[in-house]
N, C-alpha and C. Protein backbone atom coordinates (compact mmCIF):
# COMPACT_ATOMS: atom_id res chain seq x y z
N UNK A 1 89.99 54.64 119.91
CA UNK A 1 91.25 54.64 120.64
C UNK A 1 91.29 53.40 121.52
N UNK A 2 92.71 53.12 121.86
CA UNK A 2 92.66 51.46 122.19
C UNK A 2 92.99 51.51 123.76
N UNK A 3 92.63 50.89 124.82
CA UNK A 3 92.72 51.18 126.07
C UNK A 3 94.72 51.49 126.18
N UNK A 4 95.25 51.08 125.59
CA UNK A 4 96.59 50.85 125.36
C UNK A 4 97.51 52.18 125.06
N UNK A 5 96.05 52.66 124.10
CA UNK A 5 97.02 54.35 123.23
C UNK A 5 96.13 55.46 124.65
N UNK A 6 95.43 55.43 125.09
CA UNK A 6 94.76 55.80 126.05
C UNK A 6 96.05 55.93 127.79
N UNK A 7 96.97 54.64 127.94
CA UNK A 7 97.04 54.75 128.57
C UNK A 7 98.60 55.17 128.66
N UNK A 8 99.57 54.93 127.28
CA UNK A 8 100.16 56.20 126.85
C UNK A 8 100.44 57.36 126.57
N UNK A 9 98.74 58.25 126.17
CA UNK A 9 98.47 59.19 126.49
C UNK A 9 98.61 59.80 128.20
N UNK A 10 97.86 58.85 128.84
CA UNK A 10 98.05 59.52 130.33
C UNK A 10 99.69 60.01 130.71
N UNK A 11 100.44 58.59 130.86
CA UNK A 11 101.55 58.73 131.06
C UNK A 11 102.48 59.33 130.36
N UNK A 12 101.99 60.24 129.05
CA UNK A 12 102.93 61.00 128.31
C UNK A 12 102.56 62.26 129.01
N UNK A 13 101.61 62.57 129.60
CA UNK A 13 100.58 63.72 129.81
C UNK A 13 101.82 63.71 131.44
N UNK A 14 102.10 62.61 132.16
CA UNK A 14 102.46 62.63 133.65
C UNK A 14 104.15 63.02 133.24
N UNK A 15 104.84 62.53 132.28
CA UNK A 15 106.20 62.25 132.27
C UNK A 15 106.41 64.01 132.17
N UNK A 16 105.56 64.70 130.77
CA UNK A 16 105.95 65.99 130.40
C UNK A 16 105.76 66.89 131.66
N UNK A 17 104.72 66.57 132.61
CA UNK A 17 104.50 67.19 133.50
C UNK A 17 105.77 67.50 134.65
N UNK A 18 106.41 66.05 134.85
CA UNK A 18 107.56 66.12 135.36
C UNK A 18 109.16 66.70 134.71
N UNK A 19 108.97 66.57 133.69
CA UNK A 19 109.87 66.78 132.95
C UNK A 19 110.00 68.54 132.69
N UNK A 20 108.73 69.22 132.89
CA UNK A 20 108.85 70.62 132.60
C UNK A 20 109.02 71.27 134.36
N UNK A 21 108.61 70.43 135.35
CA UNK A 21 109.00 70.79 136.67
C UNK A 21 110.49 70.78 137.37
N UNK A 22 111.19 69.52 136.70
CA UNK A 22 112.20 69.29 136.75
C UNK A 22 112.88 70.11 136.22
N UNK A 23 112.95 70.84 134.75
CA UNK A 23 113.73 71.80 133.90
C UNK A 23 113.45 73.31 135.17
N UNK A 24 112.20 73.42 135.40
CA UNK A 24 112.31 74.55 135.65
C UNK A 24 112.77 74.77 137.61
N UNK A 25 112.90 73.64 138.33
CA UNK A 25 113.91 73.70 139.54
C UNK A 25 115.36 73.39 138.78
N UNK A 26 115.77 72.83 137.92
CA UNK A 26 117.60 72.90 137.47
C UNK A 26 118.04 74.14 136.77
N UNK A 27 116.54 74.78 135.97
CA UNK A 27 116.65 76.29 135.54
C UNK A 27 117.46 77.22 136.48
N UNK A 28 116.04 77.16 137.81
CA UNK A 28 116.83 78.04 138.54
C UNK A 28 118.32 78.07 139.39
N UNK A 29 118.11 76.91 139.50
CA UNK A 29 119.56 76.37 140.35
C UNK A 29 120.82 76.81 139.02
N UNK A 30 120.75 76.77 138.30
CA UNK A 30 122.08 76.71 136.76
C UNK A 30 121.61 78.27 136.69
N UNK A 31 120.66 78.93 136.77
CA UNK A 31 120.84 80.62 136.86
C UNK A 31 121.64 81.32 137.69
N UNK A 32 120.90 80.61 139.25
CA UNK A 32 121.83 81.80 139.73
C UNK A 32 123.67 80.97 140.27
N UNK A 33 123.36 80.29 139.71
CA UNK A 33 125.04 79.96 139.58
C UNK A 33 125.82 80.62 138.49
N UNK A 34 125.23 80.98 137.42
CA UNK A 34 125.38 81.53 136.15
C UNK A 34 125.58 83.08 136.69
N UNK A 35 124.58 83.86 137.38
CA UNK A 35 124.93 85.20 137.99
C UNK A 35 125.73 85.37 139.27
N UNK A 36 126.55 84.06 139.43
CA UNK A 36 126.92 84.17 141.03
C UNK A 36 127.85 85.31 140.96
N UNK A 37 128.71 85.79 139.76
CA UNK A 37 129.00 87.08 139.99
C UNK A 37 128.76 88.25 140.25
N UNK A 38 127.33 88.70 139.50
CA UNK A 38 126.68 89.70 139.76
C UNK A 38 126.02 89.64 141.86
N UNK A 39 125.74 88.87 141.74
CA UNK A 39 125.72 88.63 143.18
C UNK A 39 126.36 88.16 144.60
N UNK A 40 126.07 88.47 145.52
CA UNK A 40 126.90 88.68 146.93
C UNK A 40 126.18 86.71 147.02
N UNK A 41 127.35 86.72 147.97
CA UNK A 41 127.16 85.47 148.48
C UNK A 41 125.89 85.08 149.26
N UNK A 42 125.24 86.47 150.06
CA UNK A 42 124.07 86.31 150.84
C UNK A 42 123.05 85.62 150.13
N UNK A 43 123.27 87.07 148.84
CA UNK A 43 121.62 86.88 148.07
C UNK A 43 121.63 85.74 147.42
N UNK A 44 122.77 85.05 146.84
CA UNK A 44 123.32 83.76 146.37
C UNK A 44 122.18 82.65 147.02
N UNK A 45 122.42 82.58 148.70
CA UNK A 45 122.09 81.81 149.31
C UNK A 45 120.67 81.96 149.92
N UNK A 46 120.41 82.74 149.46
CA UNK A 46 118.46 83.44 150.01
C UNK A 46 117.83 82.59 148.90
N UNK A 47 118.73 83.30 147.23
CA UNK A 47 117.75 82.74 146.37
C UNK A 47 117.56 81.64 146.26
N UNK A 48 118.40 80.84 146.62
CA UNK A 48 118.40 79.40 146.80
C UNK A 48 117.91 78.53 147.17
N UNK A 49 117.47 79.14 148.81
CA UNK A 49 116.64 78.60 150.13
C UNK A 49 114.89 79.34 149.54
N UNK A 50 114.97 80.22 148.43
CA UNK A 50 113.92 80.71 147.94
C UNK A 50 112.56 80.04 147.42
N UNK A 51 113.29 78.87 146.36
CA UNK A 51 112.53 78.22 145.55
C UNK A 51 111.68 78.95 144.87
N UNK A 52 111.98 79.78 144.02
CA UNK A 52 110.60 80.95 143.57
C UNK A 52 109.85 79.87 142.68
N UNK A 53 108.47 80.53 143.03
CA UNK A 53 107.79 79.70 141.94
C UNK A 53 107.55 80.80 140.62
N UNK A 54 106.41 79.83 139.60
CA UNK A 54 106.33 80.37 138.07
C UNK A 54 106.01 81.47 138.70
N UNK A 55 104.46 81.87 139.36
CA UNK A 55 103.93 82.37 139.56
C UNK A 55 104.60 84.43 140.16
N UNK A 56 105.69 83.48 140.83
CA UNK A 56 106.40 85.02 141.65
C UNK A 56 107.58 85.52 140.85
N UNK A 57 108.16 84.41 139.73
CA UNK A 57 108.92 85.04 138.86
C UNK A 57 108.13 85.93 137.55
N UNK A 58 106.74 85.50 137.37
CA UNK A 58 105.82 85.79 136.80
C UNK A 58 105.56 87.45 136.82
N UNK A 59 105.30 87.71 138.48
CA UNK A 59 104.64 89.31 138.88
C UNK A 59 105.71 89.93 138.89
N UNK A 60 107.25 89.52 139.39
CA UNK A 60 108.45 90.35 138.68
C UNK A 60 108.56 90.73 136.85
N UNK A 61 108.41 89.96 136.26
CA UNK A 61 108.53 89.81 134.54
C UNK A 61 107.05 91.22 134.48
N UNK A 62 105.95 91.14 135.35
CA UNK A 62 104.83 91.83 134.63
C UNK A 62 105.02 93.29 135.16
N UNK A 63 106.18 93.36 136.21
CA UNK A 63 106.20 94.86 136.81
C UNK A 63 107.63 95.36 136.08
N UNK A 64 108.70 94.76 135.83
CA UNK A 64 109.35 94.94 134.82
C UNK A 64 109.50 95.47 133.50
N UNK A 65 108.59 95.08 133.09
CA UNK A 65 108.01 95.68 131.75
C UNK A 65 107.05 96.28 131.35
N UNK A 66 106.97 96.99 132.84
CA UNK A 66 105.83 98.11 133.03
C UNK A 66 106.77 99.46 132.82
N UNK A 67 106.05 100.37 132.94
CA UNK A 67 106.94 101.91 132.41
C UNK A 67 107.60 102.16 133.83
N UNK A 68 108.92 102.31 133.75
CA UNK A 68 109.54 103.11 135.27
C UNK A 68 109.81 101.87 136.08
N UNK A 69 109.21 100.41 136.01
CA UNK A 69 109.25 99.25 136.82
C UNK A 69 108.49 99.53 137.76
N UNK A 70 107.25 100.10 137.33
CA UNK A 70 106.21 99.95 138.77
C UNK A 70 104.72 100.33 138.10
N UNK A 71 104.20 99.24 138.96
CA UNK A 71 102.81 99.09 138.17
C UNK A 71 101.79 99.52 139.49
N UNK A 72 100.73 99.96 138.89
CA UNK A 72 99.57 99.63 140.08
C UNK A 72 99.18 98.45 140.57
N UNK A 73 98.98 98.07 142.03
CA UNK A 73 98.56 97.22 142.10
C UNK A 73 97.54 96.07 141.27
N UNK A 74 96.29 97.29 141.38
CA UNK A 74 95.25 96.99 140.66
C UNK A 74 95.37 96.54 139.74
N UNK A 75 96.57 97.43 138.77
CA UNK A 75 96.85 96.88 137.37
C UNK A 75 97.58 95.41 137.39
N UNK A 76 98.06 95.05 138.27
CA UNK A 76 98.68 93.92 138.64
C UNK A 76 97.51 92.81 138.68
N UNK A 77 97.03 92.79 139.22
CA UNK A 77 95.62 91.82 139.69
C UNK A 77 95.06 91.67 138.41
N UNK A 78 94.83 92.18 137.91
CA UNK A 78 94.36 92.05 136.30
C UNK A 78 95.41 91.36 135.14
N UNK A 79 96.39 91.50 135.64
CA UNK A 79 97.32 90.90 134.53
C UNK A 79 97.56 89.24 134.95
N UNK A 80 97.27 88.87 136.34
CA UNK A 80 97.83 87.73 136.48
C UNK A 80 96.89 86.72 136.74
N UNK A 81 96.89 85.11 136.64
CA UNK A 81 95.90 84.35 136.06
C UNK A 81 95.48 83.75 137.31
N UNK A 82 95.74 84.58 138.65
CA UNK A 82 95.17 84.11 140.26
C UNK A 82 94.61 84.89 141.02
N UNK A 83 94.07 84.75 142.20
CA UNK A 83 93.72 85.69 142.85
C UNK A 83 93.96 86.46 143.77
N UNK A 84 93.47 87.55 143.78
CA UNK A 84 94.20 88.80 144.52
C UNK A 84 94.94 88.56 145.71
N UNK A 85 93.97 87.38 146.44
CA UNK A 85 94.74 86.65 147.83
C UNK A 85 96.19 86.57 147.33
N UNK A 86 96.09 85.55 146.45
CA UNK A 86 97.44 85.01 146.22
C UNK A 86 98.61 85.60 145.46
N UNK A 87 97.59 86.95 144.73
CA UNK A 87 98.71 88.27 144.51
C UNK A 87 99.38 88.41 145.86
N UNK A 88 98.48 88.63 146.35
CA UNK A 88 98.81 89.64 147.99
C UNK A 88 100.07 89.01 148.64
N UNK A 89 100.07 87.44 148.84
CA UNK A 89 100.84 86.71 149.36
C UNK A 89 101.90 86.45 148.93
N UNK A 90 102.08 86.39 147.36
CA UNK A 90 103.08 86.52 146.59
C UNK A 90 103.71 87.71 146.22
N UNK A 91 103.21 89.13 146.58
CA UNK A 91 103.73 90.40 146.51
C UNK A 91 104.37 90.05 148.10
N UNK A 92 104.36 90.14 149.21
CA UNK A 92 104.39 90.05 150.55
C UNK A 92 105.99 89.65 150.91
N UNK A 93 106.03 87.83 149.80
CA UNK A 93 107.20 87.55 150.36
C UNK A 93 107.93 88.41 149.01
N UNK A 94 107.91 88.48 148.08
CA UNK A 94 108.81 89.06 147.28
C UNK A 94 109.27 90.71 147.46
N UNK A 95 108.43 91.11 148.56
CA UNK A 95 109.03 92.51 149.15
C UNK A 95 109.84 91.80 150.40
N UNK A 96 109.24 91.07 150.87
CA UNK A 96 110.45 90.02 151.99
C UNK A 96 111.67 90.02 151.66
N UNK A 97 111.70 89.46 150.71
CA UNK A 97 112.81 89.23 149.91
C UNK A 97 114.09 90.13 149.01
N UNK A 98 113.27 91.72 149.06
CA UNK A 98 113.72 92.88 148.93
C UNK A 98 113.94 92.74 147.25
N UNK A 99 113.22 91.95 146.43
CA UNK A 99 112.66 91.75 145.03
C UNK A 99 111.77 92.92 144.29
N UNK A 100 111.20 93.49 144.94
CA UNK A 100 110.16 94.39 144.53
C UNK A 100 109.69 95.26 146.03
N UNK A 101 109.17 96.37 146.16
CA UNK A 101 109.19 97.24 147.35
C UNK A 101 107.73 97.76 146.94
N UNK A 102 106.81 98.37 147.91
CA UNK A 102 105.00 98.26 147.54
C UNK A 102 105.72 100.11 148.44
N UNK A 103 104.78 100.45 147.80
CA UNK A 103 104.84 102.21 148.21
C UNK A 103 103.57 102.92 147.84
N UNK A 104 103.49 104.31 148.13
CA UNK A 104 101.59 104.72 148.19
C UNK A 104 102.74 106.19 147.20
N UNK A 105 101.67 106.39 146.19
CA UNK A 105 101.74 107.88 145.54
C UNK A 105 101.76 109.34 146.43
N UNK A 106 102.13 110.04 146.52
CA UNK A 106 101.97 111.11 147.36
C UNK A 106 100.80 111.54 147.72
N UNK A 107 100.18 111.87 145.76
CA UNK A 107 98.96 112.48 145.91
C UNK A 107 98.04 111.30 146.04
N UNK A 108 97.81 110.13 146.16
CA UNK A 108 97.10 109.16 146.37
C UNK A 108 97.21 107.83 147.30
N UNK A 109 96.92 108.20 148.72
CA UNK A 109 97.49 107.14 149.58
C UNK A 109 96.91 105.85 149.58
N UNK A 110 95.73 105.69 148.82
CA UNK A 110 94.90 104.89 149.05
C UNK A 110 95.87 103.78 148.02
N UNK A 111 96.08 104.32 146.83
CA UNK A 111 96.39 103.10 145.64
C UNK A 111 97.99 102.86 146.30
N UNK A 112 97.62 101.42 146.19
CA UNK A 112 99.21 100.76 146.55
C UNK A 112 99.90 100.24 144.96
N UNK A 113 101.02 100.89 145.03
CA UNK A 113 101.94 100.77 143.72
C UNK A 113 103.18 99.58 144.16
N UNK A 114 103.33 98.73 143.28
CA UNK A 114 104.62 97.53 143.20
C UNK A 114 106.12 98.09 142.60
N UNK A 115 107.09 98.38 142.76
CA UNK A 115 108.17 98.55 141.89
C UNK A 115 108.96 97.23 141.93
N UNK A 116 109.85 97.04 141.00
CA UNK A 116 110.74 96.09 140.99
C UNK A 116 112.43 96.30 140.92
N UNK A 117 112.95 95.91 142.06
CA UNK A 117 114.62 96.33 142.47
C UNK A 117 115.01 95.94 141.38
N UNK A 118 116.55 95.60 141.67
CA UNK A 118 117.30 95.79 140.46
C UNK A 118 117.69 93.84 140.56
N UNK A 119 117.63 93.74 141.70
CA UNK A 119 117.54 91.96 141.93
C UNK A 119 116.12 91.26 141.09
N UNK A 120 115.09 92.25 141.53
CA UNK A 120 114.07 91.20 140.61
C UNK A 120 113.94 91.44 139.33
N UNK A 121 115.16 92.52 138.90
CA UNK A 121 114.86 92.80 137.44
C UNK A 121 115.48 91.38 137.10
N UNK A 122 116.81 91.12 137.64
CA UNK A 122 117.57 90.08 136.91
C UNK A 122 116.51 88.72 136.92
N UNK A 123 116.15 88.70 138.18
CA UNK A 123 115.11 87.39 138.56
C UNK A 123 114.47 87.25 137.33
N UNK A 124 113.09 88.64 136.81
CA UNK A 124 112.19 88.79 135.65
C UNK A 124 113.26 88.66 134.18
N UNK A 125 114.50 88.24 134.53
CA UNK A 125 115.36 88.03 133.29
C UNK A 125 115.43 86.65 133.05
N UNK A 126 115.56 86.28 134.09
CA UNK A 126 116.03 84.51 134.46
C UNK A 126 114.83 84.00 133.81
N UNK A 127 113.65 84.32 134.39
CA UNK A 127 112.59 84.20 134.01
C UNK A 127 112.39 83.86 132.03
N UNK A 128 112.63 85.22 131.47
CA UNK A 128 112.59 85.49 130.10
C UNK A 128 113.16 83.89 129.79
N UNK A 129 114.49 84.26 130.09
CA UNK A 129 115.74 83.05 129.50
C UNK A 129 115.29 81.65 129.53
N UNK A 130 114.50 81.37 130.97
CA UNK A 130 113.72 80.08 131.45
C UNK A 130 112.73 79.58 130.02
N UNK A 131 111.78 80.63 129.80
CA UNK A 131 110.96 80.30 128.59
C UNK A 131 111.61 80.15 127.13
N UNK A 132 112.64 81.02 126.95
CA UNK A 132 113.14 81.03 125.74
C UNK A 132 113.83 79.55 125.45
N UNK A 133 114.68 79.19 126.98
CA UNK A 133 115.24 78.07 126.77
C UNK A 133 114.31 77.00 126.62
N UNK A 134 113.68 76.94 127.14
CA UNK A 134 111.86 75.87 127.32
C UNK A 134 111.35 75.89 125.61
N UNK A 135 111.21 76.86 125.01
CA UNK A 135 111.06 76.98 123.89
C UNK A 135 111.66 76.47 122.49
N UNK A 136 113.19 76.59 122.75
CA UNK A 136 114.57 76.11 121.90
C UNK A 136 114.46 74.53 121.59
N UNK A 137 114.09 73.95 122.96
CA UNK A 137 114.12 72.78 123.56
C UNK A 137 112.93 71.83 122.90
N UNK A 138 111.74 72.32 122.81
CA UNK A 138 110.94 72.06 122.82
C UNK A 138 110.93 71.98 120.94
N UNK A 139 111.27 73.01 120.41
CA UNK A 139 111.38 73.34 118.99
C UNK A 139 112.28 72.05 118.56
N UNK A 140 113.43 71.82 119.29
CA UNK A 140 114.54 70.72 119.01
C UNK A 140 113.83 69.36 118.92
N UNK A 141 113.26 69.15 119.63
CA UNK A 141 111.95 67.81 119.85
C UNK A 141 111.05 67.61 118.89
N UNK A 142 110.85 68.89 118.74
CA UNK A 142 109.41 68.60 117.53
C UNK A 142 110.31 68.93 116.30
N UNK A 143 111.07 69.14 116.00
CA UNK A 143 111.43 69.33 114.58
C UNK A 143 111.49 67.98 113.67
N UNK A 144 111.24 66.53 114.21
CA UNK A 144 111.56 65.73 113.38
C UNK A 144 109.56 65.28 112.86
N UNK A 145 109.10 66.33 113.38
CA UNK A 145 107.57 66.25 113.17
C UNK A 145 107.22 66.84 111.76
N UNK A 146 106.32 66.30 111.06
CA UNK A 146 105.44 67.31 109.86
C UNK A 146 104.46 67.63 110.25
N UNK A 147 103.90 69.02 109.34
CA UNK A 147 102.95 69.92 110.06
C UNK A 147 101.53 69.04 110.33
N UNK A 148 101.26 68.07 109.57
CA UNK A 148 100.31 67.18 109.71
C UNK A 148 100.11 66.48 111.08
N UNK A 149 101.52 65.59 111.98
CA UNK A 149 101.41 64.97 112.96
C UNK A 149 101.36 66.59 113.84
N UNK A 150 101.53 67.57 113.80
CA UNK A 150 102.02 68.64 114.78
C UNK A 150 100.86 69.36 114.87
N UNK A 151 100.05 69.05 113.63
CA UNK A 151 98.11 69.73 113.82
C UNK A 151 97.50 68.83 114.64
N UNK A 152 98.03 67.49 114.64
CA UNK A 152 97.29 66.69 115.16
C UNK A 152 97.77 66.39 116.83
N UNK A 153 98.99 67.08 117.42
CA UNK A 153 99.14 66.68 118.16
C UNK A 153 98.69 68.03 119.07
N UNK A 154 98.66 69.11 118.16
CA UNK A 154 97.91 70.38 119.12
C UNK A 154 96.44 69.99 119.18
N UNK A 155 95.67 69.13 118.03
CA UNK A 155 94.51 69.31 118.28
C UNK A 155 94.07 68.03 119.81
N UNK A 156 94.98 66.74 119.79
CA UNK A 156 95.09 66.76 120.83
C UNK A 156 94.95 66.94 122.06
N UNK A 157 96.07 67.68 122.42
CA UNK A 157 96.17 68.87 123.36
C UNK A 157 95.52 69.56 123.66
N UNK A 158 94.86 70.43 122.74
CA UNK A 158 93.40 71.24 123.16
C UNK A 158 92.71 70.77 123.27
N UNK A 159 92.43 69.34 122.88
CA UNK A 159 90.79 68.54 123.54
C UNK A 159 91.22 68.18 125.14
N UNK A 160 92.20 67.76 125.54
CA UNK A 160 92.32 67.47 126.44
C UNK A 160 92.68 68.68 127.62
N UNK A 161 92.63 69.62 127.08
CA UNK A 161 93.29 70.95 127.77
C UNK A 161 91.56 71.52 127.85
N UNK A 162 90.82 71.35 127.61
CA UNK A 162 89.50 71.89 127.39
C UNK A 162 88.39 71.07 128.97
N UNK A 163 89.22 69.91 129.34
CA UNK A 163 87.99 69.23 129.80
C UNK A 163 88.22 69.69 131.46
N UNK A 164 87.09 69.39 132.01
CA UNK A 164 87.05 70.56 133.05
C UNK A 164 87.71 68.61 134.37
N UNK A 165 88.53 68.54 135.34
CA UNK A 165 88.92 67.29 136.05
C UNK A 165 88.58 67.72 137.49
């Protein structure tokens, strides 16, 4: 490899990086303009001043599509790719936010249970739509590829996705 294709690589590696950060702050901004009906002008302007990240649209999408919209905590912590701290902190403001509400079982006070309102259902929707559209997009780009350059550009990817920085 030539210091040259090396240093195209980097900067393809920096542009996509920006380019998938960028989609996903105009995502949210073009969503909830898209639901400004379903919603009051307040929540309009909360979600806004919100900035949710992947991560908190993430633990809405995983309590969502849990049975009833409410998961165990515990079971929560296990599903998501951080740590419990940063569960904790990210459950915290999203009950702030009146997104999801944390409650104790009758017969079990100890286990803390997550549900998800009817606001973070839509949020864990936005969410869905975010990837699907990310996906469409992404499919549109690579389609002028053959499966040959597209093995080679995952294998790529996984060498470089492998190395520890």
């Amino acid at each position: 490899m030539t210091n040259s294709q090396m240093q195209q690589i980097y900067q393809s590696i920096h542009d996509l990086n920006d380019v998938h950060e960028d989609f996903k702050k105009a995502f949210w901004q073009t969503s909830i303009d898209h639901f400004q009906d379903q919603l009051t002008d307040q929540v309009a302007t909360e979600l806004r001043k919100m900035q949710m990240t992947h991560s908190e649209m993430q633990i809405l999408s995983f309590v969502t599509e849990a049975p009833e919209r409410t998961l165990a905590y515990q079971d929560l912590v296990g599903k998501v790719p951080f740590s419990q701290g940063m569960l904790s902190r990210y459950v915290k403001k999203l009950a702030s936010a009146e997104l999801l509400t944390r409650f104790h079982q009758a017969d079990n006070k100890k286990a803390v249970y997550v549900s998800v309102t009817d606001l973070g259902q839509l949020i864990a929707k936005l969410h869905a739509d975010m990837h699907q559209t990310e996906r469409d997009l992404y499919a549109k780009a690579l389609a002028p590829f053959d499966d040959t350059q597209m093995q080679n550009a995952v294998d790529v990817m996984h060498a470089l996705a492998t190395i520890k920085l």
